[in-house]
Protein backbone atom coordinates (compact mmCIF):
# COMPACT_ATOMS: atom_id res chain seq x y z
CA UNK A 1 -33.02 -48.66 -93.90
CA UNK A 2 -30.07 -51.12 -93.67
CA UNK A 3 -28.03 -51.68 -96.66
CA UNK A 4 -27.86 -55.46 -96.98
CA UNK A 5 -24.78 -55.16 -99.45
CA UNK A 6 -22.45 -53.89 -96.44
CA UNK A 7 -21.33 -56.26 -93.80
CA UNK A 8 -22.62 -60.07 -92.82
CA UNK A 9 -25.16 -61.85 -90.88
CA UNK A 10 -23.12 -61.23 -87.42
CA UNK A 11 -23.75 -57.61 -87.69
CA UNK A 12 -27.35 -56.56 -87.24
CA UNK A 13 -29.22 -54.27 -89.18
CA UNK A 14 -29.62 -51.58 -86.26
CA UNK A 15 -25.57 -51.57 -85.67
CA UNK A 16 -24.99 -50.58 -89.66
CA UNK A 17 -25.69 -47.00 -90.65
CA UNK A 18 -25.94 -45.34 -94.03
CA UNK A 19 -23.70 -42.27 -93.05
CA UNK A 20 -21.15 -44.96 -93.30
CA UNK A 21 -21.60 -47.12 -96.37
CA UNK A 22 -19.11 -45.03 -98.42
CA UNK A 23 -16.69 -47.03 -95.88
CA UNK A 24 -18.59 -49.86 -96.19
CA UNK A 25 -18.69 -50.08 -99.96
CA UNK A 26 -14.98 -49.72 -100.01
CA UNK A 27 -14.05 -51.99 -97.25
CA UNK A 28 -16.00 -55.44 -98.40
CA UNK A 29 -14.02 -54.49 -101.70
CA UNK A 30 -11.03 -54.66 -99.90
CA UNK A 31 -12.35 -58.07 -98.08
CA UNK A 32 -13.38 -59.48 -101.56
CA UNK A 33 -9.94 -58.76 -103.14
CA UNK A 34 -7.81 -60.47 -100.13
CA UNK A 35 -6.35 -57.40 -98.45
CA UNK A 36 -5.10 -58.65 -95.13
CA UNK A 37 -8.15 -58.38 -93.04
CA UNK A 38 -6.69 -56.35 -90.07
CA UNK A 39 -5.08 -54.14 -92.59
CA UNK A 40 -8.82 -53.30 -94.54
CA UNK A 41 -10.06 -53.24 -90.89
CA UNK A 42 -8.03 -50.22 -90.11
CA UNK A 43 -9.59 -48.64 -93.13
CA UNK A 44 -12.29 -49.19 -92.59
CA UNK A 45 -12.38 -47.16 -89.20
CA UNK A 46 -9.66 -44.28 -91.11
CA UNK A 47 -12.19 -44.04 -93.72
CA UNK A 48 -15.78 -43.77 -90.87
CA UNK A 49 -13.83 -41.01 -88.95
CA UNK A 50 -12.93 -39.22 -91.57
CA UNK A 51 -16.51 -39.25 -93.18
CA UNK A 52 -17.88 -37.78 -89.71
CA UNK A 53 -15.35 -35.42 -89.66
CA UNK A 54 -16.28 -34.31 -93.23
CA UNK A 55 -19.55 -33.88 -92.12
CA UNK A 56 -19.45 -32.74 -88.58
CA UNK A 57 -21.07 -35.72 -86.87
CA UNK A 58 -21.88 -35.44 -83.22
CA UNK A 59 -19.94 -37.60 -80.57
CA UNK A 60 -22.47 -40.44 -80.73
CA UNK A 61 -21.68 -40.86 -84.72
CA UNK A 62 -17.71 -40.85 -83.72
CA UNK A 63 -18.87 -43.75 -81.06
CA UNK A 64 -20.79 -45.60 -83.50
CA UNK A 65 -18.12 -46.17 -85.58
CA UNK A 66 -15.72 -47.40 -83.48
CA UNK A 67 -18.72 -49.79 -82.38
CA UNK A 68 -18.88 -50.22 -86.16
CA UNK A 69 -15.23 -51.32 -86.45
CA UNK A 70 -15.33 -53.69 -83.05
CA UNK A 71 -18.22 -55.52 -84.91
CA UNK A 72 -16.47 -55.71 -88.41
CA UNK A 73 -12.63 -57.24 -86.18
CA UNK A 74 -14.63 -59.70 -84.41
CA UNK A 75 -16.77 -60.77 -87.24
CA UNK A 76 -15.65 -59.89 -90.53
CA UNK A 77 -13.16 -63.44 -90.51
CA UNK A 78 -16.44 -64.94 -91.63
CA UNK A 79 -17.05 -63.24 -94.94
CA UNK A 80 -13.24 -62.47 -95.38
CA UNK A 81 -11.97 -63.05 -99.28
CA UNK A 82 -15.22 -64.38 -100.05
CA UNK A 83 -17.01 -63.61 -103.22
């Protein structure tokens, strides 16, 4: 199930993942409250890595969120510091 609250239209459904929306959660906070983008970015991919280390992920989860994070720098200028 993709969790509509995390991300924008640009990223589809089958890229998001709930093993990540802890990250997620925290990082369209960060969008909402105007920290600078590339900064929350960077976050954003700390936070995913350290979630799959925390849970042992396999290489695949390590790959999808560096996917995840590509997605989020090339389209998160269209939901960034919006409400």
């Amino acid at each position: 199930m993709c969790n509509k609250s995390c991300g924008n239209r640009f990223i589809p459904c089958w890229a998001r993942s709930e093993y990540f929306d802890p990250a997620c959660v925290w990082h369209d906070k960060y969008y909402r409250e105007g920290i600078d983008r590339k900064k929350a970015d960077g976050i954003f991919l700390m936070d995913m890595l350290e979630i799959h280390e925390y849970r042992g992920g396999s290489e695949f989860r390590k790959l999808h969120a560096y996917f995840y994070y590509y997605m989020v720098r090339a389209f998160g200028w269209t939901t960034y510091g919006k409400e």
